[in-house]
N, C-alpha and C. Protein backbone atom coordinates (compact mmCIF):
# COMPACT_ATOMS: atom_id res chain seq x y z
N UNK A 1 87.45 99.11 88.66
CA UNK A 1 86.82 99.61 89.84
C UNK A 1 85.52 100.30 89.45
N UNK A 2 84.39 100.39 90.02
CA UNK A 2 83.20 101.02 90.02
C UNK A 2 83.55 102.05 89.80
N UNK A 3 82.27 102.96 88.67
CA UNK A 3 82.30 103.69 88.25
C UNK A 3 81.24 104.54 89.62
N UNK A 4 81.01 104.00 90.18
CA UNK A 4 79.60 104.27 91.04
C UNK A 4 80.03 104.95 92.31
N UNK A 5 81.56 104.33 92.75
CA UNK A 5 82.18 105.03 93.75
C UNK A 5 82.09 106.51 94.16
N UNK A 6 82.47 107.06 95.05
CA UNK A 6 82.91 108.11 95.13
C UNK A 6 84.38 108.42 94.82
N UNK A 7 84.83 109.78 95.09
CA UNK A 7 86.42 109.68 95.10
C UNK A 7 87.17 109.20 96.36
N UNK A 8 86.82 109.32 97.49
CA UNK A 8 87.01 109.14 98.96
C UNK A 8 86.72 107.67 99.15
N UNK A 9 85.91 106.95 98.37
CA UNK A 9 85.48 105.47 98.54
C UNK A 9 86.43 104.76 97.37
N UNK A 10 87.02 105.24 96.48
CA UNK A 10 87.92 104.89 95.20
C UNK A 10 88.95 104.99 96.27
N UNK A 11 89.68 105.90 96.98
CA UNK A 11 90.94 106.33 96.99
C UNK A 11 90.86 105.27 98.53
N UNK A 12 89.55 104.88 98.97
CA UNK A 12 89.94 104.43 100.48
C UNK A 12 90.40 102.85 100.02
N UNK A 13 89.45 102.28 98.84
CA UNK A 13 89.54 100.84 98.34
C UNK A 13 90.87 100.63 97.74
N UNK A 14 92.08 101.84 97.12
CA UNK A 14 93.27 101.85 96.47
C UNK A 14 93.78 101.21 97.94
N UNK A 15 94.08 102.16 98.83
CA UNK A 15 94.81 101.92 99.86
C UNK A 15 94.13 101.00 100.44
N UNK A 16 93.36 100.55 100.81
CA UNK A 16 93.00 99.04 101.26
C UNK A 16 93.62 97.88 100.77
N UNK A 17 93.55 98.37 99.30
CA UNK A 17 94.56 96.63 98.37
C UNK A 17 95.54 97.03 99.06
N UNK A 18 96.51 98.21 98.97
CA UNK A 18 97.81 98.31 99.07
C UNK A 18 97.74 97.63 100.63
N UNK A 19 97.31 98.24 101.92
CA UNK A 19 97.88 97.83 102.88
C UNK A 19 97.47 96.14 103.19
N UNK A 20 95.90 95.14 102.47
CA UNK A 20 96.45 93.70 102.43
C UNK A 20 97.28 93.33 101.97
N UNK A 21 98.14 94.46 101.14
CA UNK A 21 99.18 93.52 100.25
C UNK A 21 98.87 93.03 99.34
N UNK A 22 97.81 93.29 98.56
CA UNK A 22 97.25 92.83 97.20
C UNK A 22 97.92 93.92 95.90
N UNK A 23 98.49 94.70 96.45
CA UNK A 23 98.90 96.19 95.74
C UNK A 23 100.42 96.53 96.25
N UNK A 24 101.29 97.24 95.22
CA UNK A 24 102.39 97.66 95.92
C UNK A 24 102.01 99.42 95.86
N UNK A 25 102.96 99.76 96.64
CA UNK A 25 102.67 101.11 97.04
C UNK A 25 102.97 101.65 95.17
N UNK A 26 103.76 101.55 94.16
CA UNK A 26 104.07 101.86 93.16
C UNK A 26 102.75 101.90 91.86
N UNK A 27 101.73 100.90 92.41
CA UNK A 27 100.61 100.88 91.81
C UNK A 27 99.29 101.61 92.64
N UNK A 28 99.52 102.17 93.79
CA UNK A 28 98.56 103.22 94.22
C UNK A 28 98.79 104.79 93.53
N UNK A 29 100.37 104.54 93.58
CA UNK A 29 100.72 105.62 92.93
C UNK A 29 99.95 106.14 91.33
N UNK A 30 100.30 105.00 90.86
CA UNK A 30 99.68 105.21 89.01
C UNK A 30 98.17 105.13 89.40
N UNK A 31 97.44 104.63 90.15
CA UNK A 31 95.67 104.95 90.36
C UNK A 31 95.91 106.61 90.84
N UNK A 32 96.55 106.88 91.89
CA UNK A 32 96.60 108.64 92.17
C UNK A 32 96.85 109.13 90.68
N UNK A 33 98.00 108.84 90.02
CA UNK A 33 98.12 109.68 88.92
C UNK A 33 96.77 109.39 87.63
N UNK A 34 96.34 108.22 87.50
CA UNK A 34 94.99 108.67 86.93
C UNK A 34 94.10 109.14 87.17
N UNK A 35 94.23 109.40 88.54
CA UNK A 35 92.72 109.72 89.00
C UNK A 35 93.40 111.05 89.90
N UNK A 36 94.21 112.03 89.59
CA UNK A 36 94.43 113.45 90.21
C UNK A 36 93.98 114.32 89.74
N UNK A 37 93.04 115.23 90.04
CA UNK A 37 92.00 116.11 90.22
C UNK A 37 92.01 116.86 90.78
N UNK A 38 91.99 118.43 90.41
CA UNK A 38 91.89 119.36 91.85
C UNK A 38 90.91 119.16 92.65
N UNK A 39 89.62 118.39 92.18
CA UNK A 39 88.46 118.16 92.98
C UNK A 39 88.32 116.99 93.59
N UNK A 40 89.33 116.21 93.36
CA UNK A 40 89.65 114.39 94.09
C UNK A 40 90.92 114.72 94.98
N UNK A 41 91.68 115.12 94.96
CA UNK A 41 93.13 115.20 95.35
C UNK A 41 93.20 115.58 97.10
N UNK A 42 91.91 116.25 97.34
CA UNK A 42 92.12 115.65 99.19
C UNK A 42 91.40 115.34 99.23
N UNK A 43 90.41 114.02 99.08
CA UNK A 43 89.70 112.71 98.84
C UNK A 43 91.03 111.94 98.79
N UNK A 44 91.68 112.13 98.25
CA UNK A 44 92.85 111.16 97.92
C UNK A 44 94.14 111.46 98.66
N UNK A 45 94.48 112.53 99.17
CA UNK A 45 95.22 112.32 100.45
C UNK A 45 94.78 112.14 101.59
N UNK A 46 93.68 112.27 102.24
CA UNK A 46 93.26 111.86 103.10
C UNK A 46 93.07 110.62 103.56
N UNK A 47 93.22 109.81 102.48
CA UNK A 47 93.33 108.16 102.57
C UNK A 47 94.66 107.27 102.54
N UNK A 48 95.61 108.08 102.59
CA UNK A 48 97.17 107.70 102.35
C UNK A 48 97.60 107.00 104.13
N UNK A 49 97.90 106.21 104.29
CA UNK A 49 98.51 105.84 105.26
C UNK A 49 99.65 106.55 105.11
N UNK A 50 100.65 106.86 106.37
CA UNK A 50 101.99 107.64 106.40
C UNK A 50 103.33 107.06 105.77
N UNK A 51 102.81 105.70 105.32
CA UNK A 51 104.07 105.01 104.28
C UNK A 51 103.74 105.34 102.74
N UNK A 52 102.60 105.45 102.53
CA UNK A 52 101.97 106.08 100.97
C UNK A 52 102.28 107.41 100.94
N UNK A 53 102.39 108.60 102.28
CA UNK A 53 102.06 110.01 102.03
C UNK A 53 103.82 110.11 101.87
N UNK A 54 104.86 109.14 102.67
CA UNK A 54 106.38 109.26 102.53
C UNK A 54 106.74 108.89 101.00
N UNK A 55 105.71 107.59 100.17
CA UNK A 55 106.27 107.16 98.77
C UNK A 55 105.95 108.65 97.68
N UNK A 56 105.10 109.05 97.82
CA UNK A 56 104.52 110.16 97.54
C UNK A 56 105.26 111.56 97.56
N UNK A 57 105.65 111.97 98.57
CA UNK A 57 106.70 112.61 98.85
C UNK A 57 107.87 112.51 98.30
N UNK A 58 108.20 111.50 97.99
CA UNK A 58 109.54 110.91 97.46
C UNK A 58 109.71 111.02 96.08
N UNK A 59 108.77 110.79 95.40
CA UNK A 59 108.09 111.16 93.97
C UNK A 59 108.34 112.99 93.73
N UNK A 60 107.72 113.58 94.84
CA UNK A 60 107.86 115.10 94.37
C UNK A 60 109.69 115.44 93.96
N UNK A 61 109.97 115.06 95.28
CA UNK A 61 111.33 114.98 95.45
C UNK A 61 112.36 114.40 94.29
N UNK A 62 112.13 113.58 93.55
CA UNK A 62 112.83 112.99 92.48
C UNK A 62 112.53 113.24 91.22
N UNK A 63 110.88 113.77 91.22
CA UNK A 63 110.58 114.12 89.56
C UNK A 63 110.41 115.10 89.92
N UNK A 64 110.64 116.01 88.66
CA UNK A 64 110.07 117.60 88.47
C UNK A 64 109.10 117.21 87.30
N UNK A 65 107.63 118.13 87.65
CA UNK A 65 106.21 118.05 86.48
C UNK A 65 107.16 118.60 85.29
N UNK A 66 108.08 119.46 85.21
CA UNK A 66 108.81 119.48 83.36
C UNK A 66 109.25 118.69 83.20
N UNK A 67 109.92 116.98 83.83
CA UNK A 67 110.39 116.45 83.23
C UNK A 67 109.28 115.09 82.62
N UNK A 68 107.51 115.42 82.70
CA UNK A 68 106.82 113.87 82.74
C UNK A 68 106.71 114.40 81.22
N UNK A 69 106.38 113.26 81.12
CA UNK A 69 105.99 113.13 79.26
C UNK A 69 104.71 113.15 79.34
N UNK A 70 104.09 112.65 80.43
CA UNK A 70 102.02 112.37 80.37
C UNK A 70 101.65 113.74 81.22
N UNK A 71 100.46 114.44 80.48
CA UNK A 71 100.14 115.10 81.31
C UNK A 71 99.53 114.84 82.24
N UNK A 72 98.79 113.84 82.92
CA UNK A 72 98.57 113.21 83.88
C UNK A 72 99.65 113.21 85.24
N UNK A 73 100.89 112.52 84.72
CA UNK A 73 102.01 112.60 85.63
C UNK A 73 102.43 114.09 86.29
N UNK A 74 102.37 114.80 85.13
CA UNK A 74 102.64 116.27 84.95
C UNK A 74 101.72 117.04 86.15
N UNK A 75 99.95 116.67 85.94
CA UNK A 75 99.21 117.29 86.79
C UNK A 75 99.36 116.68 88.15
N UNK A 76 99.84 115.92 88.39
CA UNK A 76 99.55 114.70 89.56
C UNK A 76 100.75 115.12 90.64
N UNK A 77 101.95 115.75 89.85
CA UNK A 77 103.02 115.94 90.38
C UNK A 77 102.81 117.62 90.79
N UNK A 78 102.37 118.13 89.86
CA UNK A 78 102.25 119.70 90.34
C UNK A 78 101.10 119.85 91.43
N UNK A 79 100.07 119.19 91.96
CA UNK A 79 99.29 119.17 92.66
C UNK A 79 99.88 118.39 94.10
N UNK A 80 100.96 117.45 93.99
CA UNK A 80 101.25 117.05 95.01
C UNK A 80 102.43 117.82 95.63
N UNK A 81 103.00 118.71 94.73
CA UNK A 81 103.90 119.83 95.16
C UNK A 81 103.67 120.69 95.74
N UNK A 82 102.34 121.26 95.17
CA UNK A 82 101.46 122.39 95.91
C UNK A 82 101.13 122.07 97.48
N UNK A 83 100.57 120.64 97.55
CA UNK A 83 100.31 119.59 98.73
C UNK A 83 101.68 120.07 99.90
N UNK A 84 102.33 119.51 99.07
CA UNK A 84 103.64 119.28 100.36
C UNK A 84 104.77 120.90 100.44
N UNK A 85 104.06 121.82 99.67
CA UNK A 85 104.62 123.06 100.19
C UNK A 85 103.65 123.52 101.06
N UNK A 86 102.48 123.80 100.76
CA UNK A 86 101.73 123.98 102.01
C UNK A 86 101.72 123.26 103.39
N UNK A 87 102.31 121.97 103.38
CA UNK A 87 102.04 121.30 104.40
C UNK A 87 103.54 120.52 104.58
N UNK A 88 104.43 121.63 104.55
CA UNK A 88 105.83 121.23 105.27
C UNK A 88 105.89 121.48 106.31
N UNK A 89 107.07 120.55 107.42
CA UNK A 89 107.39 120.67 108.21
C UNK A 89 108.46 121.07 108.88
């Protein structure tokens, strides 16, 4: 993907493959986790359709950030925790 993008134009083109179906929701996931940023990360939820923000969710819910081996996974998960405690329902 272009290096030239923005984060909001990266994260809108992820979810674009995913919803033609060129992408499964499991590989938007690993682009979020390379590319999670405190300074990308609502650039990048803001582009989640409500079946990506539920796979997502589901992820917090099943992993804990002590159990990733990558710190990537690690940051990706503690930032989306922070996400969905602030913004429970």
């Amino acid at each position: 993907m272009s290096t030239d993008m923005t984060s909001t134009e990266r994260a809108r083109r992820i979810v674009e493959y995913h919803t033609r179906g060129a992408i499964c929701a499991a590989e938007v996931w690993y682009q979020f986790v390379d590319q999670a940023a405190p300074e990308t990360f609502a650039d990048f939820m803001a582009e989640l359709t409500p079946e990506l923000r539920t796979y997502f969710r589901h992820h917090v819910l099943v992993y804990h950030p002590a159990t990733c081996v990558l710190d990537v996974e690690r940051r990706a998960l503690n930032l989306l925790s922070g996400y969905y405690e602030r913004h429970a329902a």
